[in-house]
PDB file of N, CA and C in Angstrom:
ATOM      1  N   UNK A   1     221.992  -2.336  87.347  1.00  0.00           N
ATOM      2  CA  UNK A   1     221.512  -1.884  88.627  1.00  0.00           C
ATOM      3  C   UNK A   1     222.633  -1.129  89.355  1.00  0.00           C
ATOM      4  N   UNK A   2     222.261  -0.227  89.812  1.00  0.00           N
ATOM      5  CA  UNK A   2     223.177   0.802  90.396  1.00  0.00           C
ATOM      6  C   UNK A   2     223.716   0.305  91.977  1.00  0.00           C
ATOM      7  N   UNK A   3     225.139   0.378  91.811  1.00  0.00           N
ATOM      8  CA  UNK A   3     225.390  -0.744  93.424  1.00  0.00           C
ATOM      9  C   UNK A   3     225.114   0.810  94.845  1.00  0.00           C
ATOM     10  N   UNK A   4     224.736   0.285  95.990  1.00  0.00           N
ATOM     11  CA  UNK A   4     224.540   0.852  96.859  1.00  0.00           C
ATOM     12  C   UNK A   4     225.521   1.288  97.645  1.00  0.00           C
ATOM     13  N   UNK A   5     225.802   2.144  98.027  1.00  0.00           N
ATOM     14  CA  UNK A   5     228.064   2.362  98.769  1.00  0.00           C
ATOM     15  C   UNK A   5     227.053   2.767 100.061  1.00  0.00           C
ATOM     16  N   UNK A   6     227.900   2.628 100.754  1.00  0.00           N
ATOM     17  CA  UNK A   6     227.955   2.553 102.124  1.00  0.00           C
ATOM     18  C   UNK A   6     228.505   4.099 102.427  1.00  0.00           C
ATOM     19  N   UNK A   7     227.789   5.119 102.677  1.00  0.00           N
ATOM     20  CA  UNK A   7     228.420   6.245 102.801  1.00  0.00           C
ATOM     21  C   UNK A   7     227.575   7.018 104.735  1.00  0.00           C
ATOM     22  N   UNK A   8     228.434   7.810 105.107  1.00  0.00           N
ATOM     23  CA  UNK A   8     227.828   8.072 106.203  1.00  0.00           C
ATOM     24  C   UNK A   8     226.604   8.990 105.995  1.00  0.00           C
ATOM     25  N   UNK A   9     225.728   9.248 106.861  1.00  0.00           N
ATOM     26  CA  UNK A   9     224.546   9.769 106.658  1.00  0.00           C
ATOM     27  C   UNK A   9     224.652  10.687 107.833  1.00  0.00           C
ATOM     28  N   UNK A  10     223.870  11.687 107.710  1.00  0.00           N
ATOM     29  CA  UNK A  10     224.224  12.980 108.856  1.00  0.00           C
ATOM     30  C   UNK A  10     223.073  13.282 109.286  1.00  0.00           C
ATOM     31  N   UNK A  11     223.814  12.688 110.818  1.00  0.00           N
ATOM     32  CA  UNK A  11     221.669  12.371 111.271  1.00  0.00           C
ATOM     33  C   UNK A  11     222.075  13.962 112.686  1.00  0.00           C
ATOM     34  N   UNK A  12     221.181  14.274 112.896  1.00  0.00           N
ATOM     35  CA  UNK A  12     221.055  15.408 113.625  1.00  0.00           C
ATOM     36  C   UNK A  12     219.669  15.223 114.796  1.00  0.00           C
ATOM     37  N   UNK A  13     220.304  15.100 115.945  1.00  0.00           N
ATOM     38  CA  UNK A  13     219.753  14.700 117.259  1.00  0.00           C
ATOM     39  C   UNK A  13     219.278  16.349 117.999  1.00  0.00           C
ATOM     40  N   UNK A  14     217.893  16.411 118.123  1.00  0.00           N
ATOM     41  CA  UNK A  14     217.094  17.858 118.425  1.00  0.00           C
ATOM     42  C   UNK A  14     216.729  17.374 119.867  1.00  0.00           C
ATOM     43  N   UNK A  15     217.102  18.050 121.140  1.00  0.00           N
ATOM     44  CA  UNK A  15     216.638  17.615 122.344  1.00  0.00           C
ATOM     45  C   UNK A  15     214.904  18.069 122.161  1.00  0.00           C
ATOM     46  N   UNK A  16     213.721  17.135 122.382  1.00  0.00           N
ATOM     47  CA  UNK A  16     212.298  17.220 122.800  1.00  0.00           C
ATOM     48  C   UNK A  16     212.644  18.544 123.564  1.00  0.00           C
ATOM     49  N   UNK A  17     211.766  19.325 122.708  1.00  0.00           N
ATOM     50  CA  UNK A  17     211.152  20.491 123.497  1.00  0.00           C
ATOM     51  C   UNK A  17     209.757  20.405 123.986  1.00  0.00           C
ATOM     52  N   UNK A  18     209.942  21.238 125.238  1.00  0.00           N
ATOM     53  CA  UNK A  18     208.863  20.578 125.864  1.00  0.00           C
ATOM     54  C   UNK A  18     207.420  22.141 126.361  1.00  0.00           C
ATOM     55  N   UNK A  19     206.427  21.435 126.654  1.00  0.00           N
ATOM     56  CA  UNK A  19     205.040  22.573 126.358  1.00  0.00           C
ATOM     57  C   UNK A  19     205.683  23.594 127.520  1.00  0.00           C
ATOM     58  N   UNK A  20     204.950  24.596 127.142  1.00  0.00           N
ATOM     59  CA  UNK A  20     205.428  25.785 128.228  1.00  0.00           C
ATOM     60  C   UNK A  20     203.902  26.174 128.706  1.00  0.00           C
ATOM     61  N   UNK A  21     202.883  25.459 128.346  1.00  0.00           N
ATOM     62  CA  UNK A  21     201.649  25.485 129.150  1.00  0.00           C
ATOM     63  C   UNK A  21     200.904  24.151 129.763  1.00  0.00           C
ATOM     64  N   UNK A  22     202.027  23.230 129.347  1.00  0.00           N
ATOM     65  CA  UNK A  22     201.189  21.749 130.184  1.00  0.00           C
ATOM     66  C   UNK A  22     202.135  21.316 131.327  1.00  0.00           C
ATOM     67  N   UNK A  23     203.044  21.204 130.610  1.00  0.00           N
ATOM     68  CA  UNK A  23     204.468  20.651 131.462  1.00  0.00           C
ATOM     69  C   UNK A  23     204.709  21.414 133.273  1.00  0.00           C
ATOM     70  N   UNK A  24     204.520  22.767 133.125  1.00  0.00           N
ATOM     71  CA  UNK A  24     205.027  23.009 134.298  1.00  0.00           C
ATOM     72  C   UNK A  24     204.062  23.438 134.973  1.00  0.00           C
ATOM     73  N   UNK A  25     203.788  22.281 136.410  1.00  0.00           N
ATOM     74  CA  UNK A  25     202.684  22.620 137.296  1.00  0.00           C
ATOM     75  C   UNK A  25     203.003  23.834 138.305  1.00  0.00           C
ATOM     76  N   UNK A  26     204.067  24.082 138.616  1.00  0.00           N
ATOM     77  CA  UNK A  26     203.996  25.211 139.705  1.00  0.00           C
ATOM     78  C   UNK A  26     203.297  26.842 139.098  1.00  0.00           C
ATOM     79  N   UNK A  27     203.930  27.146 138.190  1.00  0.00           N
ATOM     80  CA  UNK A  27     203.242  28.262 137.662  1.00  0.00           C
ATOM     81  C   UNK A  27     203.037  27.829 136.121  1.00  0.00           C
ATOM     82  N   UNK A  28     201.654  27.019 136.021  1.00  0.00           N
ATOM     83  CA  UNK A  28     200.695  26.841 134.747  1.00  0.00           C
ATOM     84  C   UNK A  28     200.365  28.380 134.342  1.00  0.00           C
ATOM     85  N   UNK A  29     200.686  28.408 132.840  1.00  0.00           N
ATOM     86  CA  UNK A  29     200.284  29.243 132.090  1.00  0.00           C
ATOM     87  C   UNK A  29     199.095  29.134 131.497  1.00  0.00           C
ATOM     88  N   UNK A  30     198.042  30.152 132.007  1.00  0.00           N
ATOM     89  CA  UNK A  30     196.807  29.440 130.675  1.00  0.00           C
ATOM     90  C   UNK A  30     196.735  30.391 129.738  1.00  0.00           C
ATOM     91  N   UNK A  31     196.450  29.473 128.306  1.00  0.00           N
ATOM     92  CA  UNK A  31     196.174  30.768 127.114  1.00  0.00           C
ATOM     93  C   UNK A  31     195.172  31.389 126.785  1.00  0.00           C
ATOM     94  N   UNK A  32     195.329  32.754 127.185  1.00  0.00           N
ATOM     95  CA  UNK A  32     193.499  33.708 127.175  1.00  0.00           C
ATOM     96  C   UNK A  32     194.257  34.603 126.131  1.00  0.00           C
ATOM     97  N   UNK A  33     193.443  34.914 125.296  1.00  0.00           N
ATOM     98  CA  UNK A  33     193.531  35.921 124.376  1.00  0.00           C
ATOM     99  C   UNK A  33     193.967  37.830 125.299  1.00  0.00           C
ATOM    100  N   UNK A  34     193.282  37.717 126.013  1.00  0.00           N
ATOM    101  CA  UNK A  34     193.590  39.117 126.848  1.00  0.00           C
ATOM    102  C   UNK A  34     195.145  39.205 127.197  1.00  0.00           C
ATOM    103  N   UNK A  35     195.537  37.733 127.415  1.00  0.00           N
ATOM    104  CA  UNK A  35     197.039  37.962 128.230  1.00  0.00           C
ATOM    105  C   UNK A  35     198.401  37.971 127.114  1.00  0.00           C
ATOM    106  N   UNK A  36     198.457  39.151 126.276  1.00  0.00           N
ATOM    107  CA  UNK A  36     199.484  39.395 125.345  1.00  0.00           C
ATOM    108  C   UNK A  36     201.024  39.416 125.549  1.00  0.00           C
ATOM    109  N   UNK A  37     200.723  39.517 126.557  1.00  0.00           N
ATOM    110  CA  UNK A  37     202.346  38.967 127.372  1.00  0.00           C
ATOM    111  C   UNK A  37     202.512  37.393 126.975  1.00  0.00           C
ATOM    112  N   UNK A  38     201.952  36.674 127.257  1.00  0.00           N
ATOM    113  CA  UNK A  38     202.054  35.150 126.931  1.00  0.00           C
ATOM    114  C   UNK A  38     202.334  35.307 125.342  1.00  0.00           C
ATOM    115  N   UNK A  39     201.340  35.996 124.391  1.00  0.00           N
ATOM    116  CA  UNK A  39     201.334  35.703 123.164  1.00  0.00           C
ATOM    117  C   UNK A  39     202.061  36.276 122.528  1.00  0.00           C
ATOM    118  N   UNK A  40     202.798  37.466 122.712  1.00  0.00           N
ATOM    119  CA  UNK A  40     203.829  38.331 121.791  1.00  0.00           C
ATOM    120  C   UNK A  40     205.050  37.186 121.532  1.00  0.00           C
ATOM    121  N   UNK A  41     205.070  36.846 122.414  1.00  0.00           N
ATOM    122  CA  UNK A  41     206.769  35.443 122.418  1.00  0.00           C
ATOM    123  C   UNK A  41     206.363  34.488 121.072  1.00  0.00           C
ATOM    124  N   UNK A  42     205.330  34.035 120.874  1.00  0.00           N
ATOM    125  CA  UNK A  42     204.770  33.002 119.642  1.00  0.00           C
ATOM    126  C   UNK A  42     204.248  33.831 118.719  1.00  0.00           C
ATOM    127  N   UNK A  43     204.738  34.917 118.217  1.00  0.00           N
ATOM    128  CA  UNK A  43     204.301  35.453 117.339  1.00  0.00           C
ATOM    129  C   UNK A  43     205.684  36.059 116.420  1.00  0.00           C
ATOM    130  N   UNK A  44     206.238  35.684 115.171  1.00  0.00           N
ATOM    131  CA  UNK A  44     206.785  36.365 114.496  1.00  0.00           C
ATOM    132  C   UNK A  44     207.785  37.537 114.372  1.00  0.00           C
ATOM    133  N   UNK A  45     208.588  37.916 114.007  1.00  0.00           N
ATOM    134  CA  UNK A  45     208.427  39.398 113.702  1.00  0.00           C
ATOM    135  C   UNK A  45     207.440  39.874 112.556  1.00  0.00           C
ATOM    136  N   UNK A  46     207.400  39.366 111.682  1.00  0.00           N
ATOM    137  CA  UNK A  46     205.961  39.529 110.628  1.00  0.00           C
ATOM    138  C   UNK A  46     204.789  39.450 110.934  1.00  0.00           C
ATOM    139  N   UNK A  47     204.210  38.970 111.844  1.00  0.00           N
ATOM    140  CA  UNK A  47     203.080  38.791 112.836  1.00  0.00           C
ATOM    141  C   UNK A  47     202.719  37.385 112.709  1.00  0.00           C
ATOM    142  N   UNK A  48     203.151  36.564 112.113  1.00  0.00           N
ATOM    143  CA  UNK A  48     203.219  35.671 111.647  1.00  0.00           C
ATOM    144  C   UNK A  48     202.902  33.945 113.181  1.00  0.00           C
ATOM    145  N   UNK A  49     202.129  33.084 113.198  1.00  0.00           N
ATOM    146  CA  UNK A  49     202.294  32.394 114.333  1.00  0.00           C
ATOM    147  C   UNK A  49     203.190  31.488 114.214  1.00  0.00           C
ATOM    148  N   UNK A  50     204.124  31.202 115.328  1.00  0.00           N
ATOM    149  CA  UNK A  50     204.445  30.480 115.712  1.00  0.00           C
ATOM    150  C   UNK A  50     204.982  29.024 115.349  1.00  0.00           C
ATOM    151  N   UNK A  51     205.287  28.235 114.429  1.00  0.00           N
ATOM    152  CA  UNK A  51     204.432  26.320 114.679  1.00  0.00           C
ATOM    153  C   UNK A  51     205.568  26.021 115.688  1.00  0.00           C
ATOM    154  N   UNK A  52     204.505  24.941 116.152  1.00  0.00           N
ATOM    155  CA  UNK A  52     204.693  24.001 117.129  1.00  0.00           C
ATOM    156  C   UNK A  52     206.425  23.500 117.207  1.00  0.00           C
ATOM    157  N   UNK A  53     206.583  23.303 115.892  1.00  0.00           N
ATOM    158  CA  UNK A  53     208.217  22.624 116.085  1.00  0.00           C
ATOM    159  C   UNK A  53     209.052  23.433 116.548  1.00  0.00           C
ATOM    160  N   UNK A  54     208.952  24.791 116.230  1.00  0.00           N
ATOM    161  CA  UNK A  54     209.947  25.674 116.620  1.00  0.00           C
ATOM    162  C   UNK A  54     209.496  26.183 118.263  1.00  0.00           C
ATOM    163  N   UNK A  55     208.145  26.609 118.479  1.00  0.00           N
ATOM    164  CA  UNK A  55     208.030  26.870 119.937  1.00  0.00           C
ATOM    165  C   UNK A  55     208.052  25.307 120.888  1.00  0.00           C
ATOM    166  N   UNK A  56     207.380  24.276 120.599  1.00  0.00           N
ATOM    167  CA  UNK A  56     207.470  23.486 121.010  1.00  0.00           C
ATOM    168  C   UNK A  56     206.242  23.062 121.904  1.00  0.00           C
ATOM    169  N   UNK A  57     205.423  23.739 121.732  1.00  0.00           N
ATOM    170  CA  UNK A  57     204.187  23.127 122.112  1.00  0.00           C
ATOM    171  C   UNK A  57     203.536  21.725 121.490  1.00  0.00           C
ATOM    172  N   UNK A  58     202.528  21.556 123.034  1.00  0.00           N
ATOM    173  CA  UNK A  58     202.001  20.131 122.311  1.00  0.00           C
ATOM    174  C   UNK A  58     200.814  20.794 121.574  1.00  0.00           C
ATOM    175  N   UNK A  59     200.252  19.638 120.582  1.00  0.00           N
ATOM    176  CA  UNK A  59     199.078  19.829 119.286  1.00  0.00           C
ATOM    177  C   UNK A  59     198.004  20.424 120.326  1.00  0.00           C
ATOM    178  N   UNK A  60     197.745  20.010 120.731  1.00  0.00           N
ATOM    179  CA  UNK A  60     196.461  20.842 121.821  1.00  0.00           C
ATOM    180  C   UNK A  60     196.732  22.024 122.180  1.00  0.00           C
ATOM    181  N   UNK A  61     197.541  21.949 122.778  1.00  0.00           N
ATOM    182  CA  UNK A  61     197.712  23.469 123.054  1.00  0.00           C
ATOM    183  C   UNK A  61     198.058  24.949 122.002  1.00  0.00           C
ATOM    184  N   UNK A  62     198.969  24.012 120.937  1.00  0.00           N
ATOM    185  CA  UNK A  62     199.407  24.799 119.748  1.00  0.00           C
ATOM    186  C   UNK A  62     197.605  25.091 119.050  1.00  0.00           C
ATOM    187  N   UNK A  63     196.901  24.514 119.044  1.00  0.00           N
ATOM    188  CA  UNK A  63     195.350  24.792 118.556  1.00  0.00           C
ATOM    189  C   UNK A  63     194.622  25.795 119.754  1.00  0.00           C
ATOM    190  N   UNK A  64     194.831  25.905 121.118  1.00  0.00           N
ATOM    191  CA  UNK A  64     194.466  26.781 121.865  1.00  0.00           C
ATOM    192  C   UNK A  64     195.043  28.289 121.262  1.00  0.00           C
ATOM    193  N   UNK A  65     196.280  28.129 121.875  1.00  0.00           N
ATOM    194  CA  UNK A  65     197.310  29.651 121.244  1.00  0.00           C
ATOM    195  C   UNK A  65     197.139  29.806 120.138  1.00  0.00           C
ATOM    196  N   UNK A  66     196.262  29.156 118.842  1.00  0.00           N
ATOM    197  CA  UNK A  66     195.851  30.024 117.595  1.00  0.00           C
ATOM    198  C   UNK A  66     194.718  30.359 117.790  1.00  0.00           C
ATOM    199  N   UNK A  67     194.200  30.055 118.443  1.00  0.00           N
ATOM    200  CA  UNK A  67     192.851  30.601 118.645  1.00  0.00           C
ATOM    201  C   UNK A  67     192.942  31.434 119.583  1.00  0.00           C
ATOM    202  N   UNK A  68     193.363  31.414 120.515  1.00  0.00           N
ATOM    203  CA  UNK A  68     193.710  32.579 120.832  1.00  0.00           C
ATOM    204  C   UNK A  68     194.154  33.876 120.679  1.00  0.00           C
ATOM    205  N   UNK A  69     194.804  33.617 119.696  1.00  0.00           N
ATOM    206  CA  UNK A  69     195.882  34.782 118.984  1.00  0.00           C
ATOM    207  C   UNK A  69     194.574  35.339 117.669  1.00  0.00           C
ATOM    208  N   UNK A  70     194.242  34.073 117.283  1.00  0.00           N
ATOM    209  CA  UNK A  70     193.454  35.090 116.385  1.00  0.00           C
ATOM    210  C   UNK A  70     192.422  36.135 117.124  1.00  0.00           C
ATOM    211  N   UNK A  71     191.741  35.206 118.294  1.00  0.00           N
ATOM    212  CA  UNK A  71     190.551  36.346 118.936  1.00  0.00           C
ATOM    213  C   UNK A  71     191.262  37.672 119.116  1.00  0.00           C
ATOM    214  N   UNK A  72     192.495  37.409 119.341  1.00  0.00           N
ATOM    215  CA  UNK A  72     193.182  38.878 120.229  1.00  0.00           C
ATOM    216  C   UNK A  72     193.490  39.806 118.546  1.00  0.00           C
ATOM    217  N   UNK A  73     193.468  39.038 117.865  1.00  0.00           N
ATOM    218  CA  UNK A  73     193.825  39.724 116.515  1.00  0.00           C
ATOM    219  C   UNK A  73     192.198  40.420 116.155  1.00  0.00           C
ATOM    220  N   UNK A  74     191.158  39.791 115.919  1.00  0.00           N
ATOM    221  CA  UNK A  74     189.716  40.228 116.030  1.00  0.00           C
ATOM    222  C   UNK A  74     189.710  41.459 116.463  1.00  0.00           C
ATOM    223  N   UNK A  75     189.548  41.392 117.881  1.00  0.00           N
ATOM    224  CA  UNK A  75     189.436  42.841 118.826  1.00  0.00           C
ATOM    225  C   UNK A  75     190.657  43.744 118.956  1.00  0.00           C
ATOM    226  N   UNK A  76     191.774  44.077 118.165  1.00  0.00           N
ATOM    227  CA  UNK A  76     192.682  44.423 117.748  1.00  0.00           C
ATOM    228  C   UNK A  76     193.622  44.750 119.038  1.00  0.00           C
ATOM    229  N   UNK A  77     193.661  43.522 119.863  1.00  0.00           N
ATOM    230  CA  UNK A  77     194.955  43.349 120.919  1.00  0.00           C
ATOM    231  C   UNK A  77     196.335  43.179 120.008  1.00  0.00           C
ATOM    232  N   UNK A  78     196.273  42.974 119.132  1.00  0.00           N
ATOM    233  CA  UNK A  78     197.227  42.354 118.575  1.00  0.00           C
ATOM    234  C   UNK A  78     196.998  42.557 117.062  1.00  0.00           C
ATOM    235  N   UNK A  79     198.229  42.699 116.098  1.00  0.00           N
ATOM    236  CA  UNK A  79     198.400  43.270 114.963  1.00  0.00           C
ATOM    237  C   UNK A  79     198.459  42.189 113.875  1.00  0.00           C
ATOM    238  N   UNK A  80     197.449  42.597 112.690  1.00  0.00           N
ATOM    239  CA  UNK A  80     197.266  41.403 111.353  1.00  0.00           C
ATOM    240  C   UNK A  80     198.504  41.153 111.122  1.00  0.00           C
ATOM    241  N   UNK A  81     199.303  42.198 111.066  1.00  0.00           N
ATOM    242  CA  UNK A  81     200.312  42.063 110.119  1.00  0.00           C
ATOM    243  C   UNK A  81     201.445  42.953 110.721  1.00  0.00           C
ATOM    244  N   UNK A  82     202.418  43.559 110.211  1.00  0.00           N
ATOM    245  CA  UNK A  82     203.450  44.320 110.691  1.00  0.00           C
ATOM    246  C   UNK A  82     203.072  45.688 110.035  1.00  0.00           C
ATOM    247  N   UNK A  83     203.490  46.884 110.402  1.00  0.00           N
ATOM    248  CA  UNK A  83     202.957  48.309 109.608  1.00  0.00           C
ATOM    249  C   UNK A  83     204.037  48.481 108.701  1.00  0.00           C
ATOM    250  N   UNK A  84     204.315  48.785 107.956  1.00  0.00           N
ATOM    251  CA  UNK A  84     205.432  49.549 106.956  1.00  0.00           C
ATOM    252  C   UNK A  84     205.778  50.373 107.385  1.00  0.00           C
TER     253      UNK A  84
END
């Protein structure tokens, strides 16, 4: 049996990021597909969305802003993909 050593482990402490559409009541952001100002920031350079860990939204809302983003992608507010 292989003995167990006691070696340090490299733990890495991420401060909670926090929603940028629930959290702050003075100026609440809501996510509408029309308002591309809100959505260009969660979008890629590839056009690519967003996840949650890196922007930091909560699960609810991260499911609003894709749906959102896709409608705005639909009616071509916003680009499938990047152009060549």
């Amino acid at each position: 049996m292989a003995e167990q050593t006691k070696g340090t482990t490299k733990r890495s402490f991420f401060s909670q990021k926090i929603c940028r559409f629930c959290n702050d009541d003075d100026s609440k952001v809501y996510i509408d597909f029309h308002d591309i100002k809100a959505l260009k920031p969660l979008i890629s350079e590839r056009g690519k969305i967003v996840p949650s860990r890196i922007s930091g939204n909560c699960a609810k809302c991260q499911r609003l802003l894709t749906r959102a983003i896709k409608r705005a992608r639909n009616i071509a507010l916003l680009p499938f993909s990047v152009q060549h």
